[in-house]
Protein backbone atom coordinates (compact mmCIF):
# COMPACT_ATOMS: atom_id res chain seq x y z
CA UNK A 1 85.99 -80.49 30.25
CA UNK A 2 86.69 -80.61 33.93
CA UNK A 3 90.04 -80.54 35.55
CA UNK A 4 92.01 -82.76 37.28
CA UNK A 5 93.57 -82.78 40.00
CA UNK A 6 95.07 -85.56 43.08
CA UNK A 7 94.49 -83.56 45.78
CA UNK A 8 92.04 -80.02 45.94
CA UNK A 9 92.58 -78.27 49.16
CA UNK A 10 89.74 -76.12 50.10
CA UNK A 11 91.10 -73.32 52.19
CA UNK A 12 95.23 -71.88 52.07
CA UNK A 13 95.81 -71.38 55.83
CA UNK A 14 98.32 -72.87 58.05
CA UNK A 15 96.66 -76.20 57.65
CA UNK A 16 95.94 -76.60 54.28
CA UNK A 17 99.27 -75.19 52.56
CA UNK A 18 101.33 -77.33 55.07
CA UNK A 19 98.79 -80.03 53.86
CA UNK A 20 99.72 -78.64 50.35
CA UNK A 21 103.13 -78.64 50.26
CA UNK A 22 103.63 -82.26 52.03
CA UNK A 23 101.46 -83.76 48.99
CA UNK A 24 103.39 -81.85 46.49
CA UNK A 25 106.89 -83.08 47.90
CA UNK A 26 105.60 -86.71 47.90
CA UNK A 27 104.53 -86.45 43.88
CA UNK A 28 100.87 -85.56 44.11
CA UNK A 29 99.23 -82.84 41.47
CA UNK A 30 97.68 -80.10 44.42
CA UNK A 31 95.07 -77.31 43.77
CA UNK A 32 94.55 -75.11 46.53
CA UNK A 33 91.17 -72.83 46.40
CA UNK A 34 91.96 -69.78 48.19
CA UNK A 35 88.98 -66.88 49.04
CA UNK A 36 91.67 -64.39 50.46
CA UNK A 37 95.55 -64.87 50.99
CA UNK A 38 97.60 -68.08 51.49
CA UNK A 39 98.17 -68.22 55.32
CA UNK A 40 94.87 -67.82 56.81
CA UNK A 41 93.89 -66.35 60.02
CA UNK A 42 96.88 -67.32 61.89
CA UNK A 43 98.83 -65.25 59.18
CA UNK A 44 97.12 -62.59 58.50
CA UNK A 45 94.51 -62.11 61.93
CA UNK A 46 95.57 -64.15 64.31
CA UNK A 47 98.93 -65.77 65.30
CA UNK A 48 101.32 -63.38 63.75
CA UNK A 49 99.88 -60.12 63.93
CA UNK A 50 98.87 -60.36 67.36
CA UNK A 51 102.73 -61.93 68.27
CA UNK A 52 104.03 -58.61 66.46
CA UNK A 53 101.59 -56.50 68.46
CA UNK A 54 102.78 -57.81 71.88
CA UNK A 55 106.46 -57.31 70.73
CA UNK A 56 105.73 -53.99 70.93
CA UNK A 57 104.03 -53.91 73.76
CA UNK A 58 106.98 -55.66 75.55
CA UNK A 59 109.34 -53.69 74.19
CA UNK A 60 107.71 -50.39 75.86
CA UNK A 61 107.24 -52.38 78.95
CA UNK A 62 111.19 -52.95 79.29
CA UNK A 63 111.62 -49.06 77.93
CA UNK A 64 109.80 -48.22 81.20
CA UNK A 65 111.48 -50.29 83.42
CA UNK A 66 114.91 -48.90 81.95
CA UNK A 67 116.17 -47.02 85.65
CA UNK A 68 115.29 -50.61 87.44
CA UNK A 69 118.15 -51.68 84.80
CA UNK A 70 120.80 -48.50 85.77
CA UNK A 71 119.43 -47.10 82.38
CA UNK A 72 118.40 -43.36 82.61
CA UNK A 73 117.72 -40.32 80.91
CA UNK A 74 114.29 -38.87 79.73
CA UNK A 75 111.09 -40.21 79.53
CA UNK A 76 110.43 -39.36 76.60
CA UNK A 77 109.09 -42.38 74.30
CA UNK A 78 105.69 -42.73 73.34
CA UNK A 79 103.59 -45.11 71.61
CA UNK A 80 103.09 -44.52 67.48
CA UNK A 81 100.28 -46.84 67.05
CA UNK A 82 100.37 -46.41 63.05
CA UNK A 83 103.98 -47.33 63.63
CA UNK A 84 103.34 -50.13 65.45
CA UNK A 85 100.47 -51.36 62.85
CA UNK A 86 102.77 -50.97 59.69
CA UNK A 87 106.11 -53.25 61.44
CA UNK A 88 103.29 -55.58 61.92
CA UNK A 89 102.14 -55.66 58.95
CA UNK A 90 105.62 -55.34 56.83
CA UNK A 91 105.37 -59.59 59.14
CA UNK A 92 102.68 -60.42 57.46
CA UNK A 93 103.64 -59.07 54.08
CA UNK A 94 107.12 -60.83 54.11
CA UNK A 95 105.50 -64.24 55.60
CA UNK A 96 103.37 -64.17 52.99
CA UNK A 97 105.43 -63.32 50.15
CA UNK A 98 107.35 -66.65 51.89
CA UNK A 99 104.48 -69.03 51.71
CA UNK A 100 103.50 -68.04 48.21
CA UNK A 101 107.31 -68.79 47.05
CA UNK A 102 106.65 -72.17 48.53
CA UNK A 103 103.97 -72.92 46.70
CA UNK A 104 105.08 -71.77 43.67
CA UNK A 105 108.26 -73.83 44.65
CA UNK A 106 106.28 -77.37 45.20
CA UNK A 107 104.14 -76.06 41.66
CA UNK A 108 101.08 -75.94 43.67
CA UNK A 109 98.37 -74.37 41.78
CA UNK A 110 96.70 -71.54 43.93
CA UNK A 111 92.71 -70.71 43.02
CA UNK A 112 91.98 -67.24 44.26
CA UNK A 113 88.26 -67.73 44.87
CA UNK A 114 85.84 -69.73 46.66
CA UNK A 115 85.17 -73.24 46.43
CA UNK A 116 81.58 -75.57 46.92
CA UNK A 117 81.87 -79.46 46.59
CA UNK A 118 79.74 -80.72 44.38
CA UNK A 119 77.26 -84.07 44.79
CA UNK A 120 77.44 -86.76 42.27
CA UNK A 121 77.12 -85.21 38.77
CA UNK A 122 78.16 -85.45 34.93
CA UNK A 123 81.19 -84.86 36.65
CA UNK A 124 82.09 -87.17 39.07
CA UNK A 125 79.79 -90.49 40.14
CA UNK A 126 80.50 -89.35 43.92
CA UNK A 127 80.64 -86.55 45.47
CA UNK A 128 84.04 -84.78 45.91
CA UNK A 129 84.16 -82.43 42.23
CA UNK A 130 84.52 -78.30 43.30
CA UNK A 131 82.97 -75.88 41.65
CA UNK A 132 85.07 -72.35 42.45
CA UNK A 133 84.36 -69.11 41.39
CA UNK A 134 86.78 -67.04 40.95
CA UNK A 135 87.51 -63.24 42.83
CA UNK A 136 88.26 -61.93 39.28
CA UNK A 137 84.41 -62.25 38.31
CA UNK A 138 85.85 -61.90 34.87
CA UNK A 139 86.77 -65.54 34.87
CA UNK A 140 84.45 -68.47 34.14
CA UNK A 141 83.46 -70.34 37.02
CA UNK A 142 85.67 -73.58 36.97
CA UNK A 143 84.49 -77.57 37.57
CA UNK A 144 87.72 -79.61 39.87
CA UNK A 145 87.37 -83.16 39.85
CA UNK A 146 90.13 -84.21 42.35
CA UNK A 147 90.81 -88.06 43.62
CA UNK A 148 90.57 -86.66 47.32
CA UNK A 149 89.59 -83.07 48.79
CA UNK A 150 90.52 -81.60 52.23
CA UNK A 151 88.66 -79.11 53.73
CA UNK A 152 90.89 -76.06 55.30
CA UNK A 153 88.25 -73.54 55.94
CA UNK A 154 89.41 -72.38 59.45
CA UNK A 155 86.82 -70.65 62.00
CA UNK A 156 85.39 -67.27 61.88
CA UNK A 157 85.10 -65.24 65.23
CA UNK A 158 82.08 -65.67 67.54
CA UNK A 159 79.45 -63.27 69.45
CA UNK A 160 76.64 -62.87 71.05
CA UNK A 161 72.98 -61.93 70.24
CA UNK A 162 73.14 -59.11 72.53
CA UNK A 163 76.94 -58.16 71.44
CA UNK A 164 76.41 -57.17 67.48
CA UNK A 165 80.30 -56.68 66.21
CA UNK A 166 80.21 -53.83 64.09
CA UNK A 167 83.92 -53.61 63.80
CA UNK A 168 84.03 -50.20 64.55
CA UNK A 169 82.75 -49.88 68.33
CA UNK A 170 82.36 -53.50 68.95
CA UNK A 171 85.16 -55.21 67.44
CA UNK A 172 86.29 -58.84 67.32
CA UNK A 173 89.83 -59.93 67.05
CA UNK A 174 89.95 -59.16 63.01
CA UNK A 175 88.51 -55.83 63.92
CA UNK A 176 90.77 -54.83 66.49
CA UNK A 177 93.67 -55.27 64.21
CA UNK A 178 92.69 -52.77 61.79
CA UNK A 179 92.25 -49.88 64.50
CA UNK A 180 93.91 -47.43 63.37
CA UNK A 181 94.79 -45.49 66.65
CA UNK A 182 94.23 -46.80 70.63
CA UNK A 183 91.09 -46.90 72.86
CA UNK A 184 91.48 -44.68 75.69
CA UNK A 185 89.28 -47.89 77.48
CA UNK A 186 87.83 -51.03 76.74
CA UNK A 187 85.74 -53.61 77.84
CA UNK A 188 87.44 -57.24 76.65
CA UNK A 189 84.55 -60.32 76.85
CA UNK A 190 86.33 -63.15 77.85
CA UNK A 191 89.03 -64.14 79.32
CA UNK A 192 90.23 -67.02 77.26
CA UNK A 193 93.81 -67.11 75.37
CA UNK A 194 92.23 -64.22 72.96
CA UNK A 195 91.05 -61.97 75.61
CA UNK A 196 94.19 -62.24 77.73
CA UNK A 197 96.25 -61.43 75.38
CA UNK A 198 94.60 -58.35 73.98
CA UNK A 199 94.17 -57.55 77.38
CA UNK A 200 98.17 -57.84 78.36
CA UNK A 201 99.04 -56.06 74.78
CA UNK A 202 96.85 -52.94 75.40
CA UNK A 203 97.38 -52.25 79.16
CA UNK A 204 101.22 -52.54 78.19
CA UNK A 205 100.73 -49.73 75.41
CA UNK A 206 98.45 -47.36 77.82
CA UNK A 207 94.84 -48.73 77.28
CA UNK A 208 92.61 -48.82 80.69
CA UNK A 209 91.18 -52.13 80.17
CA UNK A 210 88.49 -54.21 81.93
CA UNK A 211 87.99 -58.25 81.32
CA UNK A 212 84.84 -59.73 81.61
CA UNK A 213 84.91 -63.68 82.18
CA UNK A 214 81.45 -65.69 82.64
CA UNK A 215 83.37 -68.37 84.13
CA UNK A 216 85.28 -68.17 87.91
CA UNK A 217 88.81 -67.81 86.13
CA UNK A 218 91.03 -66.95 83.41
CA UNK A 219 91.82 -69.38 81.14
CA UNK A 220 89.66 -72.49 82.50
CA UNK A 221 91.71 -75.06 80.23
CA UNK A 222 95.21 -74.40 82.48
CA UNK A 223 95.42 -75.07 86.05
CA UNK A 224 93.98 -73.12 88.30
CA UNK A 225 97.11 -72.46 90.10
CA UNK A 226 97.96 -70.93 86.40
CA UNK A 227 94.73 -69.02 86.49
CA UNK A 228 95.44 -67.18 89.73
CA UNK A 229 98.70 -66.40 88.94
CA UNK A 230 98.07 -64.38 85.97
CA UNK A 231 95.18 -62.68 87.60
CA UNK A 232 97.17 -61.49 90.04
CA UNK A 233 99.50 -60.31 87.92
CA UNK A 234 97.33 -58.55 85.61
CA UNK A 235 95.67 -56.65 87.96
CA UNK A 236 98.55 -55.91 89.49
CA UNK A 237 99.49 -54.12 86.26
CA UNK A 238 96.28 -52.47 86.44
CA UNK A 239 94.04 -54.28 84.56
CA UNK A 240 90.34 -54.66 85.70
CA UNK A 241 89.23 -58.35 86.05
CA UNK A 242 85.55 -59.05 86.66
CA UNK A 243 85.60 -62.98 87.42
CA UNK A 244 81.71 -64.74 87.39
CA UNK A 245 80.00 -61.94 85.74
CA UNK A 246 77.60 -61.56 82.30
CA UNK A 247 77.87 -58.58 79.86
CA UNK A 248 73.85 -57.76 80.00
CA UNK A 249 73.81 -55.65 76.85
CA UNK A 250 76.41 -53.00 75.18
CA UNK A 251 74.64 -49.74 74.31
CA UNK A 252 76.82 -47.45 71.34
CA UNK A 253 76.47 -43.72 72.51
CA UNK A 254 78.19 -41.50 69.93
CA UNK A 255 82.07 -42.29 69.91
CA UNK A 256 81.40 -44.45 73.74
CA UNK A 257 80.06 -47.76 74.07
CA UNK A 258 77.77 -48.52 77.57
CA UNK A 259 78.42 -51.69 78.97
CA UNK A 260 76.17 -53.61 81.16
CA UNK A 261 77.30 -55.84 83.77
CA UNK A 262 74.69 -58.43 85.86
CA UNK A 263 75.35 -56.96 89.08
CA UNK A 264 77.81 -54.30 88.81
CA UNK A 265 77.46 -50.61 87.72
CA UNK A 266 77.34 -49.69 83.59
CA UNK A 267 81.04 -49.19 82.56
CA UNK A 268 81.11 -46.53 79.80
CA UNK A 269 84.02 -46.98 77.40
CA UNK A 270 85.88 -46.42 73.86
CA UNK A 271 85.78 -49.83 72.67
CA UNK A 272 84.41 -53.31 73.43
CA UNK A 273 86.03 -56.49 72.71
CA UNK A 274 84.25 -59.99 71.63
CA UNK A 275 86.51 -62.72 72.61
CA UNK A 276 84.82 -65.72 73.27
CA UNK A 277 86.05 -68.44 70.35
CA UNK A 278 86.05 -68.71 66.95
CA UNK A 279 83.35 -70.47 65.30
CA UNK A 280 84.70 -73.56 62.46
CA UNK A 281 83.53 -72.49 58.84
CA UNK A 282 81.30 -75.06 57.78
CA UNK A 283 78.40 -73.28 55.69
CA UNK A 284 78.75 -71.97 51.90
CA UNK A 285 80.91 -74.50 50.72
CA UNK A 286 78.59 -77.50 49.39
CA UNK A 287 78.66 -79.78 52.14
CA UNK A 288 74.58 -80.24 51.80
CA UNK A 289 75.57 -81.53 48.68
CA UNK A 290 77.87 -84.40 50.43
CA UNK A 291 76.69 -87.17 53.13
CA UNK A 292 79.56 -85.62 55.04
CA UNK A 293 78.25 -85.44 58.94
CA UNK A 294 78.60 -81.70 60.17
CA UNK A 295 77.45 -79.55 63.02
CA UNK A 296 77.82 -76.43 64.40
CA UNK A 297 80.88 -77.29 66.32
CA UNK A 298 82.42 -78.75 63.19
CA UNK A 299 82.95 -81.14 60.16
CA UNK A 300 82.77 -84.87 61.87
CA UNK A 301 86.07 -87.03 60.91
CA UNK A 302 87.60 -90.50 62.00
CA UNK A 303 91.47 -90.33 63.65
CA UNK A 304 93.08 -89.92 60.16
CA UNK A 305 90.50 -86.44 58.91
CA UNK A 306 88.40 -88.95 56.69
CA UNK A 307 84.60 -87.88 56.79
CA UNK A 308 82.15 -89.94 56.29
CA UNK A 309 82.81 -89.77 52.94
CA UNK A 310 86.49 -91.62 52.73
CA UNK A 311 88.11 -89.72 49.53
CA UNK A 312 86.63 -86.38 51.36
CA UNK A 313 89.20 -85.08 54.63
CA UNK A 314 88.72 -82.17 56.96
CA UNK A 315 91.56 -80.65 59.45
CA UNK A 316 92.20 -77.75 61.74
CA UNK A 317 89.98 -75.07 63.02
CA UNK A 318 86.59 -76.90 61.13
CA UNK A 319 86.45 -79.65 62.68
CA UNK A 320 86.49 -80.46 66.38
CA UNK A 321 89.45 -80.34 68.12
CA UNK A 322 92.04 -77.78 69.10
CA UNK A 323 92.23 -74.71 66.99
CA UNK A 324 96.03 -74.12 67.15
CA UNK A 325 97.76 -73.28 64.02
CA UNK A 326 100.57 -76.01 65.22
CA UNK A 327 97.82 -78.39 65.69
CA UNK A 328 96.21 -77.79 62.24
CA UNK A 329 99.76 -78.50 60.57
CA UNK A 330 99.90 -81.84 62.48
CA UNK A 331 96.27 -82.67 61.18
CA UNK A 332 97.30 -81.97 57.45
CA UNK A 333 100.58 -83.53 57.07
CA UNK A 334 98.73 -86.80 58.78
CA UNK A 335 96.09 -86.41 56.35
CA UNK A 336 98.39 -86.37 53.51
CA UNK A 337 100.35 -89.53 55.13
CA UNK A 338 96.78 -91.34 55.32
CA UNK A 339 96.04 -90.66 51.53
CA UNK A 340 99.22 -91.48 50.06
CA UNK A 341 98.42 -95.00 52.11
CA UNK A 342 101.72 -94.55 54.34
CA UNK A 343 101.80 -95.70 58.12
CA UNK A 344 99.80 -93.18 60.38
CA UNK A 345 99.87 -92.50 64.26
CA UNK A 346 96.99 -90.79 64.92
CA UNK A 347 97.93 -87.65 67.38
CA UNK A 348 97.51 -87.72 71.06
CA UNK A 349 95.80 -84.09 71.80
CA UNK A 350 96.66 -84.37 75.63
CA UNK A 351 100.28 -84.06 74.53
CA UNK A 352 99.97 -80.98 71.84
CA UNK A 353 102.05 -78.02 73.61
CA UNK A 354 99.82 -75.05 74.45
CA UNK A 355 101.01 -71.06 74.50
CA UNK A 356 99.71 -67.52 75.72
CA UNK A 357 101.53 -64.89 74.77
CA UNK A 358 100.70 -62.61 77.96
CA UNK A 359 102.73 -60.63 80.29
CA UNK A 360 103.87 -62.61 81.80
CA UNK A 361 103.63 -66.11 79.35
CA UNK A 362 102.03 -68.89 79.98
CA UNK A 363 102.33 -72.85 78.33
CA UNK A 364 101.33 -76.21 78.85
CA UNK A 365 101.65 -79.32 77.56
CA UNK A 366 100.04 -83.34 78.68
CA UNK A 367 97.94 -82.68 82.09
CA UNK A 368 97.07 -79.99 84.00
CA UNK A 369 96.49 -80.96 87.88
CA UNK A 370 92.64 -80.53 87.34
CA UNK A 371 91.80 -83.32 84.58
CA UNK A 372 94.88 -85.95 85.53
CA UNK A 373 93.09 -89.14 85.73
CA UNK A 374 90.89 -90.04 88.45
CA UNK A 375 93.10 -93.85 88.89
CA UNK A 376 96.39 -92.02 88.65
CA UNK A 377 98.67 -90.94 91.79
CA UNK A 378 100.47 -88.55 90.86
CA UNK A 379 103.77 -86.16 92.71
CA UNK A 380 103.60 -82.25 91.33
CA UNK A 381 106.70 -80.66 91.51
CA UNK A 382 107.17 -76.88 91.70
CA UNK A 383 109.87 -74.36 90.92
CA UNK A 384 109.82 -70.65 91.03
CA UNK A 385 111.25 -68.46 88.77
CA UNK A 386 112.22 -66.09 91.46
CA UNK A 387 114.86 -68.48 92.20
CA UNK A 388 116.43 -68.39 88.84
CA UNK A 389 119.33 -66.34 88.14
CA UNK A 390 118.59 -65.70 84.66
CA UNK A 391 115.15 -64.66 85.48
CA UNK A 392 116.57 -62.34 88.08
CA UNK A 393 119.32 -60.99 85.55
CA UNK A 394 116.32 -60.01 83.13
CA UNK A 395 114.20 -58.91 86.00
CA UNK A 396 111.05 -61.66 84.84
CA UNK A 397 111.26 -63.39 88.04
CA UNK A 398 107.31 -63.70 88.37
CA UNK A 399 105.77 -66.96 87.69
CA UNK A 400 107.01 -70.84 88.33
CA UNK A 401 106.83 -74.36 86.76
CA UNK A 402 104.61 -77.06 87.51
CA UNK A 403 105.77 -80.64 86.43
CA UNK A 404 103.43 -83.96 87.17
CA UNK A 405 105.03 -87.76 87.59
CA UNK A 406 102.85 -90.08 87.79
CA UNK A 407 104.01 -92.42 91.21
CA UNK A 408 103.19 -95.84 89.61
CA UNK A 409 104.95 -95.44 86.18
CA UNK A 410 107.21 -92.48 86.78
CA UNK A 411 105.98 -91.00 83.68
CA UNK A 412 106.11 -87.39 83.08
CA UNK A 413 102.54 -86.37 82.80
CA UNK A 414 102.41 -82.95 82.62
CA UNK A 415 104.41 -79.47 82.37
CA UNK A 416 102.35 -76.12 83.08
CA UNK A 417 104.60 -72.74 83.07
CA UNK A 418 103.74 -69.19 83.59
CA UNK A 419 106.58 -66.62 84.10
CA UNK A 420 109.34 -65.04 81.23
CA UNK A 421 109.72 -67.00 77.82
CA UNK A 422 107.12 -69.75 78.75
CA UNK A 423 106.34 -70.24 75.24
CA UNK A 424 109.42 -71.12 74.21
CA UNK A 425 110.46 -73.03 77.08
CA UNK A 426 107.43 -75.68 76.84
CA UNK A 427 109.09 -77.25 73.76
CA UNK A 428 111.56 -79.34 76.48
CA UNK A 429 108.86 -80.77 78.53
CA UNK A 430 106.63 -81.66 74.81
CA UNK A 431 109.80 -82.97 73.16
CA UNK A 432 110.43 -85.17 77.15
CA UNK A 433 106.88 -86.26 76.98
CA UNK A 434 106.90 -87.40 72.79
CA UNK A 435 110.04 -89.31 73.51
CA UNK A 436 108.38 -90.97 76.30
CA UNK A 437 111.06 -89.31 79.21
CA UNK A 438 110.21 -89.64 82.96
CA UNK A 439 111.11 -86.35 85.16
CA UNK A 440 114.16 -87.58 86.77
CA UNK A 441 115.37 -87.79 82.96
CA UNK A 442 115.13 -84.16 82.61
CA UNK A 443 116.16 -83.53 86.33
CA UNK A 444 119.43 -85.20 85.25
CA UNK A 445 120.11 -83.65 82.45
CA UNK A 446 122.92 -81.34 82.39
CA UNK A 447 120.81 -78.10 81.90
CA UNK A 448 123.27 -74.86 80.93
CA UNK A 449 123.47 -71.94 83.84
CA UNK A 450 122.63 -70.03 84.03
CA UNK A 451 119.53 -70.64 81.58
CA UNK A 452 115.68 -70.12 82.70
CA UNK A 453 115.89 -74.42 81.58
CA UNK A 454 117.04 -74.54 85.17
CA UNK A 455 113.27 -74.13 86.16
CA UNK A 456 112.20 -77.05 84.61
CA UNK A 457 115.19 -79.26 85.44
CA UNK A 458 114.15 -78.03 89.16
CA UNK A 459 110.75 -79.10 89.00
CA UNK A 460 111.33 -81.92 87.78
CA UNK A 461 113.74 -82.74 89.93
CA UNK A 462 111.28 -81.88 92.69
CA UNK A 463 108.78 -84.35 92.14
CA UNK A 464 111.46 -87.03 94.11
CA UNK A 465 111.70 -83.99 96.40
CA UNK A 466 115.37 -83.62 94.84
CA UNK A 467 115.53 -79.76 94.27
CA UNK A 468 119.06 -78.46 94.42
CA UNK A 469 117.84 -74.52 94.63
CA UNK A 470 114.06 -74.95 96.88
């Protein structure tokens, strides 16, 4: 006899336990089907790990700077790598004991295996019924038949043909966070939010590093105001950054990997990096068996996750829009809204806050300069952080704020920052632009001194060409 079930959740990462847990709270029987741990890749080799990676790094950085700070005595810290590795993963370990206590709280059954839909069978007249076999191979494999599925199964890093990862010399992001001691050098491919991270984390902890972007900047989805800025400061730091260029081929020499560049000399190094996106997990789990459209960029769904098959949902990293773990929580709690038949805004991705946890940080959220609308006119207002006194008092005064108004409606339009805290700081301008707020609304606003805020409020304020401190 099959079981079952209201809701099966294929995949237990950010998306589909928050998807999970809002079902369970609103009286729905939930199965989750889980190949590895609850949490996903932004628990366990992405979001987390790499934030507890750059803690460290940051800490060292401001253990260096120590004198600038009337702080002396001997330098005599150095970097325990293995050190570093276990805090991180004592994180993970104590996130994920969290998540599992939630399920366990909202009686969510968890399926440690992998799960295929089924097509229409003794089972179930349509398709939707999961067949999941088990991890412990000395269970029986087990027939779901839920009233609605939603797919979960996240993204898998990318490469390229002539860039094999072998996850010992050339690693992606999952196999850089199992290294169990540092690269003297490496060679990072790409400089997207992956690569300049990695990139800002190693130089900080003593790595010679060298980032290799096909495209004419860094990060291509911020402004390129943005992009220059944190070029310059990364070299600056030291960091190599090769802008327009193609990695030819990488050629493993005993314990060194060859690099070659189109147009530039062979770069011999410890370690190369593949960071050029993740890739959304769409074969292996039955969809051939469905009418569900899919592609190589991901599963197809309307504005509330339905496929083409209405009972059958998809959200976060497989299917295409933004993979952000924030994002994917958004998708699954609407999901969940649009099954249990409640009222459903369908989410505005211009408007989803965006973070890079560099040296310095960098965050966005509605427009960047480059793709405002052709019919708008819009005022961009500037503020640097080097007029902050907070920023000067932590000695992070590198960086600014960008802040667009658009001239006919006065509507806030867009925030980009780079410069100390950025990631935190973005959550004003998103929570200004979801209730609608025009700049001089936040220019107004009584911001706290001193408090990097004041940025904002400044940029804002200088849209009217109102800045107090500029």
């Amino acid at each position: 006899m099959a079981e079952q079930t209201d809701l099966l959740i294929l995949g237990g990462g950010t998306g589909g336990y928050v998807a999970a847990i809002r079902a369970a709270q609103s009286g729905l029987n939930v199965t989750i089907v889980e190949k590895y741990k609850l949490g996903g890749t932004c628990l366990h080799r992405g979001c987390i790990p790499t934030k507890a990676l750059l803690r460290s790094a940051e800490v060292y950085d401001t253990i260096k700077e120590a004198e600038t700070f009337g702080i002396e005595g001997k330098n005599d810290h150095v970097v325990n790598f293995k050190k570093i590795q276990e805090r991180k993963q004592s994180i993970i370990d104590q996130l994920h004991s969290g998540v599992e206590g939630l399920c366990k709280k909202n009686k969510i059954r968890v399926l440690e295996g992998e799960g295929a839909i089924l097509g229409p069978s003794i089972f179930s007249p349509v398709s939707g019924a999961v067949a999941v076999t088990f991890n412990d191979k000395s269970k029986e494999e087990e027939i779901i038949v839920p009233k609605n599925v939603i797919i979960a199964t996240g993204s898998t890093p990318r490469t390229l043909p002539n860039l094999p990862l072998d996850e010992k010399n050339i690693l992606s992001s999952d196999g850089m966070l199992q290294l169990e001691e540092l690269p003297k050098s490496i060679v990072i491919v790409g400089g997207g939010v992956i690569g300049v991270e990695w990139a800002s984390l190693l130089n900080s902890l003593g790595v010679e590093v060298t980032i290799v972007e096909f495209l004419d900047r860094l990060l291509i989805n911020e402004s390129s105001k943005i992009s220059r800025e944190l070029k310059k400061s990364l070299t600056k730091k030291g960091i190599n950054v090769l802008l327009s260029s193609k990695v030819e081929s990488a050629e493993i020499k005993g314990d060194s990997v060859e690099v070659s560049i189109e147009g530039k000399d062979k770069l011999t190094v410890d370690k190369v990096m593949v960071a050029i996106g993740r890739a959304p997990k769409v074969e292996g789990i039955g969809l051939q068996n469905t009418s569900v459209k899919y592609e190589p960029k991901g599963i197809q769904v309307n504005e509330f996750y339905q496929t083409t098959e209405s009972h059958i949902y998809a959200i976060g990293d497989c299917i295409d829009t933004m993979q952000l773990a924030h994002v994917a929580m958004k998708e699954g709690e609407l999901a969940v809204a649009h099954i249990l038949e409640e009222e459903v805004q369908p989410l505005n991705y211009n408007n989803v806050p965006r973070g890079v946890y560099t040296n310095p940080e960098v965050a966005s959220v509605g427009y960047v300069k480059e793709n405002v609308p052709a019919d708008k006119k819009v005022k961009i207002g500037t503020f640097n952080f080097a007029g902050n006194g907070k920023s000067l008092v932590y000695g992070a005064n590198e960086g600014f704020v960008e802040v667009i108004r658009d001239l006919e409606t006065d509507d806030l339009l867009g925030v980009s920052i780079i410069g100390p805290h950025a990631t935190d700081l973005i959550s004003e301008a998103s929570t200004a632009i979801y209730m609608d707020a025009s700049p001089i609304e936040i220019g107004e606003a009584i911001h706290p001194h001193p408090t990097l805020t004041e940025v904002i409020q400044e940029a804002a304020l200088d849209t009217y060409g109102k800045a107090i401190h500029k």
